[in-house]
Protein backbone atom coordinates (compact mmCIF):
# COMPACT_ATOMS: atom_id res chain seq x y z
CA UNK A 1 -30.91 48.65 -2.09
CA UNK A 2 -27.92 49.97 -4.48
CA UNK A 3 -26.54 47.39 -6.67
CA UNK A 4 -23.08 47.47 -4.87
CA UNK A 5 -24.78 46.53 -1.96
CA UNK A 6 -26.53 43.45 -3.59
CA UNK A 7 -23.31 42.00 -4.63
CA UNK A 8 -21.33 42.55 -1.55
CA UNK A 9 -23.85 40.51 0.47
CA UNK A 10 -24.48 37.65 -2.25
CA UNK A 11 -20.99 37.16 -2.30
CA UNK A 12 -20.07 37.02 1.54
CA UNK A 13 -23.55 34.82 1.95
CA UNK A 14 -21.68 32.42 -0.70
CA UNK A 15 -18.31 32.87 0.81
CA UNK A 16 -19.27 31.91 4.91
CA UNK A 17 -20.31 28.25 3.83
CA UNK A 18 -18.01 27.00 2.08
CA UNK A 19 -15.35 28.15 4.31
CA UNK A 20 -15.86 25.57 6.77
CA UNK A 21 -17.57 23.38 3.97
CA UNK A 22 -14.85 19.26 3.88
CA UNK A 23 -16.04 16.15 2.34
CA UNK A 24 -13.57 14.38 4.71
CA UNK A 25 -14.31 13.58 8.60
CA UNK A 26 -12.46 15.84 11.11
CA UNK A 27 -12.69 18.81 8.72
CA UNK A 28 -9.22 17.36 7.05
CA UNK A 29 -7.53 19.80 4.32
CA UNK A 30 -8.79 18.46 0.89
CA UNK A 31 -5.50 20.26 -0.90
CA UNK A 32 -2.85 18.50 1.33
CA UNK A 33 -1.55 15.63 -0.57
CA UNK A 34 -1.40 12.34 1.04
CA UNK A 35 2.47 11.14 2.63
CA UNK A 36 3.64 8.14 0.28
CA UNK A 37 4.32 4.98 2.37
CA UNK A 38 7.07 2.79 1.50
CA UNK A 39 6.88 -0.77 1.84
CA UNK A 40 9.92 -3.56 2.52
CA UNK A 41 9.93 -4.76 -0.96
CA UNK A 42 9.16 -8.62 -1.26
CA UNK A 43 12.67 -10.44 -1.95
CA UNK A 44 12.76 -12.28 -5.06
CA UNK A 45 14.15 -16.09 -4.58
CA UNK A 46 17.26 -16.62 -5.78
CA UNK A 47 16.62 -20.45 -6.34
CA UNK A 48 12.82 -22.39 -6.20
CA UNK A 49 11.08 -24.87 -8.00
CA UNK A 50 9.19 -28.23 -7.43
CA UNK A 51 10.72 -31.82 -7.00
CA UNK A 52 8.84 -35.10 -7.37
CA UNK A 53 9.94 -38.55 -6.29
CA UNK A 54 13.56 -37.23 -6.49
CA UNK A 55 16.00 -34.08 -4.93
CA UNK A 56 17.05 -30.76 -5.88
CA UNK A 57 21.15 -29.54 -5.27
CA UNK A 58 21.21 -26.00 -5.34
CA UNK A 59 24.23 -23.98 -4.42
CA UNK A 60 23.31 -20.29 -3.30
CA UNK A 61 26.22 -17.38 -2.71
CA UNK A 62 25.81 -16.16 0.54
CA UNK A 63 27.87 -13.38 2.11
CA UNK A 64 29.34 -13.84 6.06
CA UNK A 65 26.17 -12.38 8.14
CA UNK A 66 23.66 -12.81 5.66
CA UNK A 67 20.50 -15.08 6.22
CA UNK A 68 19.98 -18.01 3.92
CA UNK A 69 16.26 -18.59 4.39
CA UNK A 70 14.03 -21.87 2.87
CA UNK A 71 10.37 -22.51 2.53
CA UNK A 72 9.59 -25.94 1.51
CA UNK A 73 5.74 -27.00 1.09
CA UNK A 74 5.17 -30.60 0.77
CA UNK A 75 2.64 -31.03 -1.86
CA UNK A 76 1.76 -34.70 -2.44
CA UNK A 77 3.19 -36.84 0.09
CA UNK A 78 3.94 -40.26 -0.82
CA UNK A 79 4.98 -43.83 1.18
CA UNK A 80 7.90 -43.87 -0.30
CA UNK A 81 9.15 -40.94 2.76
CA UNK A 82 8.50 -37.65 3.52
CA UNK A 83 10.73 -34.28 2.58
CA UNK A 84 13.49 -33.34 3.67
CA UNK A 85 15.77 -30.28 3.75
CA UNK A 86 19.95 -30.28 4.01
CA UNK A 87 22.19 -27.37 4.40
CA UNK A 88 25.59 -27.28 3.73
CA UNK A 89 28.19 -24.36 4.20
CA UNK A 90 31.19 -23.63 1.52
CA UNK A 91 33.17 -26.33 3.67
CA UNK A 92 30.91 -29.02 2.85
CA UNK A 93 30.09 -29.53 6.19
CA UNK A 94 26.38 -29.93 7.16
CA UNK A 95 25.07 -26.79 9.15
CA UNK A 96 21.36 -28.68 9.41
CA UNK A 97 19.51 -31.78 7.84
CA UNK A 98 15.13 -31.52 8.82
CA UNK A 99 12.10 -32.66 8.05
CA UNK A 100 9.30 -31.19 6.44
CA UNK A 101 5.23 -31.68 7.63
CA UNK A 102 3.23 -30.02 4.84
CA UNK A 103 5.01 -26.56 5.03
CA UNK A 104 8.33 -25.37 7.05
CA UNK A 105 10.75 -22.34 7.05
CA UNK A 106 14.27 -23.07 7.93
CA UNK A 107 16.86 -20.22 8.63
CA UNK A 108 20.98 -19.80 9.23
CA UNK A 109 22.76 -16.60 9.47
CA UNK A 110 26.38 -17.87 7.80
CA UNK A 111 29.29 -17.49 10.00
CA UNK A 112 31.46 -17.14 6.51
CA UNK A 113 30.92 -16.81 3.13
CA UNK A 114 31.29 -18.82 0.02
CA UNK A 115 28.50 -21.05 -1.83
CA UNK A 116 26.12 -23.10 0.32
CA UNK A 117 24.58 -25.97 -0.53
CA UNK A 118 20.78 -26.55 -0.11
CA UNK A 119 19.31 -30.30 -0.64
CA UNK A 120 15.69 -30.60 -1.13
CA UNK A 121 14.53 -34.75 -1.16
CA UNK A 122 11.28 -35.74 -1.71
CA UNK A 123 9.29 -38.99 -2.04
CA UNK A 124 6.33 -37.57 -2.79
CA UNK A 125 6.06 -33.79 -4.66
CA UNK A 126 7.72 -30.63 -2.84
CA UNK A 127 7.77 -27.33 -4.18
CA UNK A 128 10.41 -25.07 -2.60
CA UNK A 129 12.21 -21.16 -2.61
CA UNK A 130 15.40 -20.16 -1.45
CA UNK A 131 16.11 -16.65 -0.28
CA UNK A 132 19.52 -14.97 0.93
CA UNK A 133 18.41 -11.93 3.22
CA UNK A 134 20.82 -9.02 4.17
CA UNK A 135 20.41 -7.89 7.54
């Protein structure tokens, strides 16, 4: 056998495995980069904090068609009375006024815009986070 020869064949011999040769199941293409996914990012709160034996008046700007969402967790409930939440629109007019049993979401989509009022009262300790999501 000629040295040409030798070569040719040691080098196709090489060649034939790795060509179907993947580390990944379903014989995926190692060189394609995977897609980036995108996630919703989380919304920050514009208002939150905790209350004890006492309420919280926050006044959040909210734009006509936006959602004002609040999450109220009761954390130490006390005889004194439970939580509860209050919602008022730009017109000082009371859109909702609910209790809270350990943990509750409450939601409005405004009909207008302006600065609405959210009332957090607690006899015991309540933590709480107000968000304004655009739809």
């Amino acid at each position: 056998m000629n040295r040409r020869q030798f070569l040719t064949v040691g080098i196709g011999v090489t060649i034939i495995p790795l060509a179907g040769c993947s580390s990944q199941e379903g014989g995926q293409d190692r060189t394609k980069t995977p897609e980036p996914t995108t996630a919703e990012p989380t919304p920050e709160p514009i208002e939150s904090g905790e209350v004890t034996s006492n309420s919280a008046d926050n006044f959040v700007e909210v734009k006509q068609g936006e959602t004002v969402r609040i999450e109220v967790t009761e954390e130490e409930k006390s005889g004194a009375g439970g939580t509860l939440v209050r919602l008022y629109d730009p017109d000082n007019e009371q859109i909702f006024e609910e209790n809270v049993d350990d943990e509750a979401t409450f939601t409005h989509q405004a009909d207008q815009g302006g600065d609405f009022r959210v009332i957090v009262f607690t006899g015991g300790t309540a933590s709480y986070a107000i968000f304004v999501e655009t739809e």
